[in-house]
Structure formats: structure tokens, C-alpha cells
C-alpha atoms as a PDB file:
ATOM      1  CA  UNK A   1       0.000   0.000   0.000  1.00  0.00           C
ATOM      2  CA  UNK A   2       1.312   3.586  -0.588  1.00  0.00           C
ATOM      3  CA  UNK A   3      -0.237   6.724  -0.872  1.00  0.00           C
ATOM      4  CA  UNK A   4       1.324  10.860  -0.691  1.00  0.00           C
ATOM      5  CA  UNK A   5      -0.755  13.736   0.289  1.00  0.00           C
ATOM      6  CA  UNK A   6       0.622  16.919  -0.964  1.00  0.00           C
ATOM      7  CA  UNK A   7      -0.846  20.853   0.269  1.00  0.00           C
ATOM      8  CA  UNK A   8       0.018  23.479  -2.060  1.00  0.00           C
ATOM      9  CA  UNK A   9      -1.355  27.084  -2.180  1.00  0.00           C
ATOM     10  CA  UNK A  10      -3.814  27.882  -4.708  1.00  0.00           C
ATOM     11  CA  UNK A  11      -1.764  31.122  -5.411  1.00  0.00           C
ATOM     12  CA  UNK A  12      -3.473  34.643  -6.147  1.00  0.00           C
ATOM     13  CA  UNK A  13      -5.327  34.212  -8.915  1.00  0.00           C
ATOM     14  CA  UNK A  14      -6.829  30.726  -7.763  1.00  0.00           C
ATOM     15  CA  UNK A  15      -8.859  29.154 -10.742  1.00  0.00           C
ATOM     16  CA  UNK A  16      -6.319  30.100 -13.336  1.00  0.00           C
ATOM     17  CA  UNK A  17      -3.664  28.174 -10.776  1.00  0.00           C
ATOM     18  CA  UNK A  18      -5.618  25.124 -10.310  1.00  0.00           C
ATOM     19  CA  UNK A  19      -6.191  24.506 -13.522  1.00  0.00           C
ATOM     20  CA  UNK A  20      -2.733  24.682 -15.032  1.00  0.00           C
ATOM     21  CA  UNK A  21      -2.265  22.760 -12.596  1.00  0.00           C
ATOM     22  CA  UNK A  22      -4.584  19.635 -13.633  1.00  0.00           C
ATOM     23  CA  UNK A  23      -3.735  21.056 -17.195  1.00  0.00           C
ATOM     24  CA  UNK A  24      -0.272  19.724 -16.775  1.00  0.00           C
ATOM     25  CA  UNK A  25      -1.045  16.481 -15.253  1.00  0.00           C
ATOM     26  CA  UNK A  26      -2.943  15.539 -17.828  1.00  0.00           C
ATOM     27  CA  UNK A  27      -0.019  16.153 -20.257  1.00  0.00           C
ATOM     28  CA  UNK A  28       1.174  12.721 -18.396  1.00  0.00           C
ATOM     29  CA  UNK A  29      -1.258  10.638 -17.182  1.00  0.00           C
ATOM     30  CA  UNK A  30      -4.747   9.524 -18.159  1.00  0.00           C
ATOM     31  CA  UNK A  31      -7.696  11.642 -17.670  1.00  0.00           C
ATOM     32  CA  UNK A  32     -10.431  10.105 -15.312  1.00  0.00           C
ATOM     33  CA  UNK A  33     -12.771  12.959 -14.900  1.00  0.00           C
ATOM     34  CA  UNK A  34     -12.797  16.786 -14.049  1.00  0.00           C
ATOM     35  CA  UNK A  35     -15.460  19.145 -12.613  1.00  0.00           C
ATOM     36  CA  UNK A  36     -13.521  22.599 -12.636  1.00  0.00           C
ATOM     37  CA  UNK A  37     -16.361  25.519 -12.514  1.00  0.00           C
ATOM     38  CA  UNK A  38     -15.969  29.496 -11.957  1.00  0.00           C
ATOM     39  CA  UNK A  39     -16.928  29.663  -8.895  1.00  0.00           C
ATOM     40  CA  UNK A  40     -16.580  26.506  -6.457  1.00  0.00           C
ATOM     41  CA  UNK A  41     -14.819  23.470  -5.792  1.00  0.00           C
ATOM     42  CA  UNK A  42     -12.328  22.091  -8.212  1.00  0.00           C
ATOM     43  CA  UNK A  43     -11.539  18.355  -8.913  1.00  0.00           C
ATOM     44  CA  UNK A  44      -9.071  16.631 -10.882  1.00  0.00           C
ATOM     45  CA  UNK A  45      -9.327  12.332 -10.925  1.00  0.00           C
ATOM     46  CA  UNK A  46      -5.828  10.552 -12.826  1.00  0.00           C
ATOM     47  CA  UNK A  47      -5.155   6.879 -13.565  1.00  0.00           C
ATOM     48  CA  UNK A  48      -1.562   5.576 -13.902  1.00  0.00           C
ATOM     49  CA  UNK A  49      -1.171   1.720 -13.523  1.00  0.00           C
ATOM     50  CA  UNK A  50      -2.250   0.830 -10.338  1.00  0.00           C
ATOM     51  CA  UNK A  51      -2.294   4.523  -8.564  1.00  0.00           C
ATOM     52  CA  UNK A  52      -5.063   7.368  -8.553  1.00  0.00           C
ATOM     53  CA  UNK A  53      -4.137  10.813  -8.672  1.00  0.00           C
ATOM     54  CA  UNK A  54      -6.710  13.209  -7.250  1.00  0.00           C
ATOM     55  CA  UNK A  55      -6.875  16.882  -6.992  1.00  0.00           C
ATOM     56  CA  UNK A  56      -9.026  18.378  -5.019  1.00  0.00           C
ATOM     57  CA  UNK A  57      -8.894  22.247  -4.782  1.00  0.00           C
ATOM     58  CA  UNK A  58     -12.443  24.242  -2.269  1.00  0.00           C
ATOM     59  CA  UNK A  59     -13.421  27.124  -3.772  1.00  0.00           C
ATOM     60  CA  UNK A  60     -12.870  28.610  -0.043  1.00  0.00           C
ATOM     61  CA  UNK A  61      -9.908  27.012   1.113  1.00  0.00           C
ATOM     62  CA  UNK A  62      -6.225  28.621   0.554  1.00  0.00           C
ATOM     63  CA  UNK A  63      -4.658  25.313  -0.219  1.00  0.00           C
ATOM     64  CA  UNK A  64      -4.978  22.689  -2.847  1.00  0.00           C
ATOM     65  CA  UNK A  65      -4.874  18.834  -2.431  1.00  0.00           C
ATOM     66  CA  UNK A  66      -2.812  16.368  -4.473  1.00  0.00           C
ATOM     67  CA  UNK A  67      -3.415  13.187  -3.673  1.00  0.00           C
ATOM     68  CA  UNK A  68      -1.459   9.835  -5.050  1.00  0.00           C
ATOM     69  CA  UNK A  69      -2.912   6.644  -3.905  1.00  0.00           C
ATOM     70  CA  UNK A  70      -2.365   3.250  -4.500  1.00  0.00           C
ATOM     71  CA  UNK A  71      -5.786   1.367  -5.654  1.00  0.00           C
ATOM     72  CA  UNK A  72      -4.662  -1.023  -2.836  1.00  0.00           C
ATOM     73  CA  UNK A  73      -4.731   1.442  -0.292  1.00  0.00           C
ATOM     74  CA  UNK A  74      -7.894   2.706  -1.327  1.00  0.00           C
ATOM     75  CA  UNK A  75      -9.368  -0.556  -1.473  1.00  0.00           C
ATOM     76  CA  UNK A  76      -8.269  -1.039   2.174  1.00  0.00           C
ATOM     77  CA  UNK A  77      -9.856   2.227   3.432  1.00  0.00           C
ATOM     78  CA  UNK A  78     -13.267   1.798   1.904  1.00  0.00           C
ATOM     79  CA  UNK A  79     -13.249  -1.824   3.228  1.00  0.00           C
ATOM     80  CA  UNK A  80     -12.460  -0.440   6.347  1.00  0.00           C
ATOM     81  CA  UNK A  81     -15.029   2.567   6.147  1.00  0.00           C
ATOM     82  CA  UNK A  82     -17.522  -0.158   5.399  1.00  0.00           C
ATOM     83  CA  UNK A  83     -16.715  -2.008   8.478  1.00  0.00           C
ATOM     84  CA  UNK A  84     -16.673   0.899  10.656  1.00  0.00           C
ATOM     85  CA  UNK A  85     -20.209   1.905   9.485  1.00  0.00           C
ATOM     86  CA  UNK A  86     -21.795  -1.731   9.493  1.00  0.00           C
ATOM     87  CA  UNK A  87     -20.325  -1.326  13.313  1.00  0.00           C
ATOM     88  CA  UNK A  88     -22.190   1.584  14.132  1.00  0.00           C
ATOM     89  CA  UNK A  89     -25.040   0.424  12.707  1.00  0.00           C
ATOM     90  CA  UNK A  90     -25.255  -2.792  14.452  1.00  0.00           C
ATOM     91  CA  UNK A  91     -25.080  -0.656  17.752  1.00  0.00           C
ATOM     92  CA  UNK A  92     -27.565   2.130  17.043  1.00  0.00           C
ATOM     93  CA  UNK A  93     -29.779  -1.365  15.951  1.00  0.00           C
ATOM     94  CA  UNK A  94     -28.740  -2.975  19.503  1.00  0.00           C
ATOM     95  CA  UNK A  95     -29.811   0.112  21.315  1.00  0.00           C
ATOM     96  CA  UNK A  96     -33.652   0.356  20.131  1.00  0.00           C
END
């Protein structure tokens, strides 16, 4: 499993930043989908091999995600997310 967070500042002129950005990554790896808008969030999704590439940039946040993750690792923390929720469930169920 592997996986790298990155922060980076959207810089002062944000949308023009974030989207050279995700402009340039997908110079070098595949395209997954986009949703880059005006005004709000923008959101980059990259496939190379066997790792995901995300970017992930709030319209009112300062900083910009860039995410590289392993479609192990991700595997592992949905399965995990799963659990956890099936867990809670079972004890809000328990409780009535």
C-alpha cells in the first residue's frame, strides 16, 4: 500500500492556478474525470497503472490537495469505512 498527500497554495489568482495545474497532469497521465467551474470546488481524478491521482482544490480554502494513492490502499480504506459503518449500525440497531 502507498499513498502521498501533498498541500500546495492555490496562489493569487486561484482558478487560473488550479487549472494549469490539472492542465499539466494531464499532459502525463490519463484523464479520469474533471469538474472545474468558476466559482466553487475544483476536482481533478488521474489513472496511472495501479495509482489514482486526485486533486481536489475548495473554492474557499487557501490550499490545494494532491493526492497519489495506491488502488490497494484505497481498497483497504473503503473496506475499512464499510466495516466501521456496518459497526455503528449494528449498535444504534442494539440500542432500540
Amino acid at each position: 500500500m502507498a499513498g502521498l498527500l501533498m498541500k500546495l497554495p492555490k496562489g493569487r489568482i486561484e482558478f487560473s492556478n488550479v487549472k494549469q495545474v490539472i492542465t499539466t497532469m494531464s499532459k502525463k497521465y490519463k484523464l479520469i474525470n474533471k469538474n472545474i467551474i468558476f466559482v466553487g470546488d475544483a476536482y481533478a481524478r488521474f489513472k496511472q497503472g495501479d495509482f489514482t491521482i486526485e486533486v481536489i482544490a475548495p473554492h474557499m480554502e487557501f490550499d490545494m490537495e494532491i493526492r497519489y494513492l495506491s488502488d490497494k490502499l484505497i481498497t483497504n480504506f473503503n473496506a475499512s469505512n464499510q466495516k466501521s459503518k456496518s459497526e455503528k449500525d449494528s449498535k444504534r440497531a442494539s440500542q432500540l
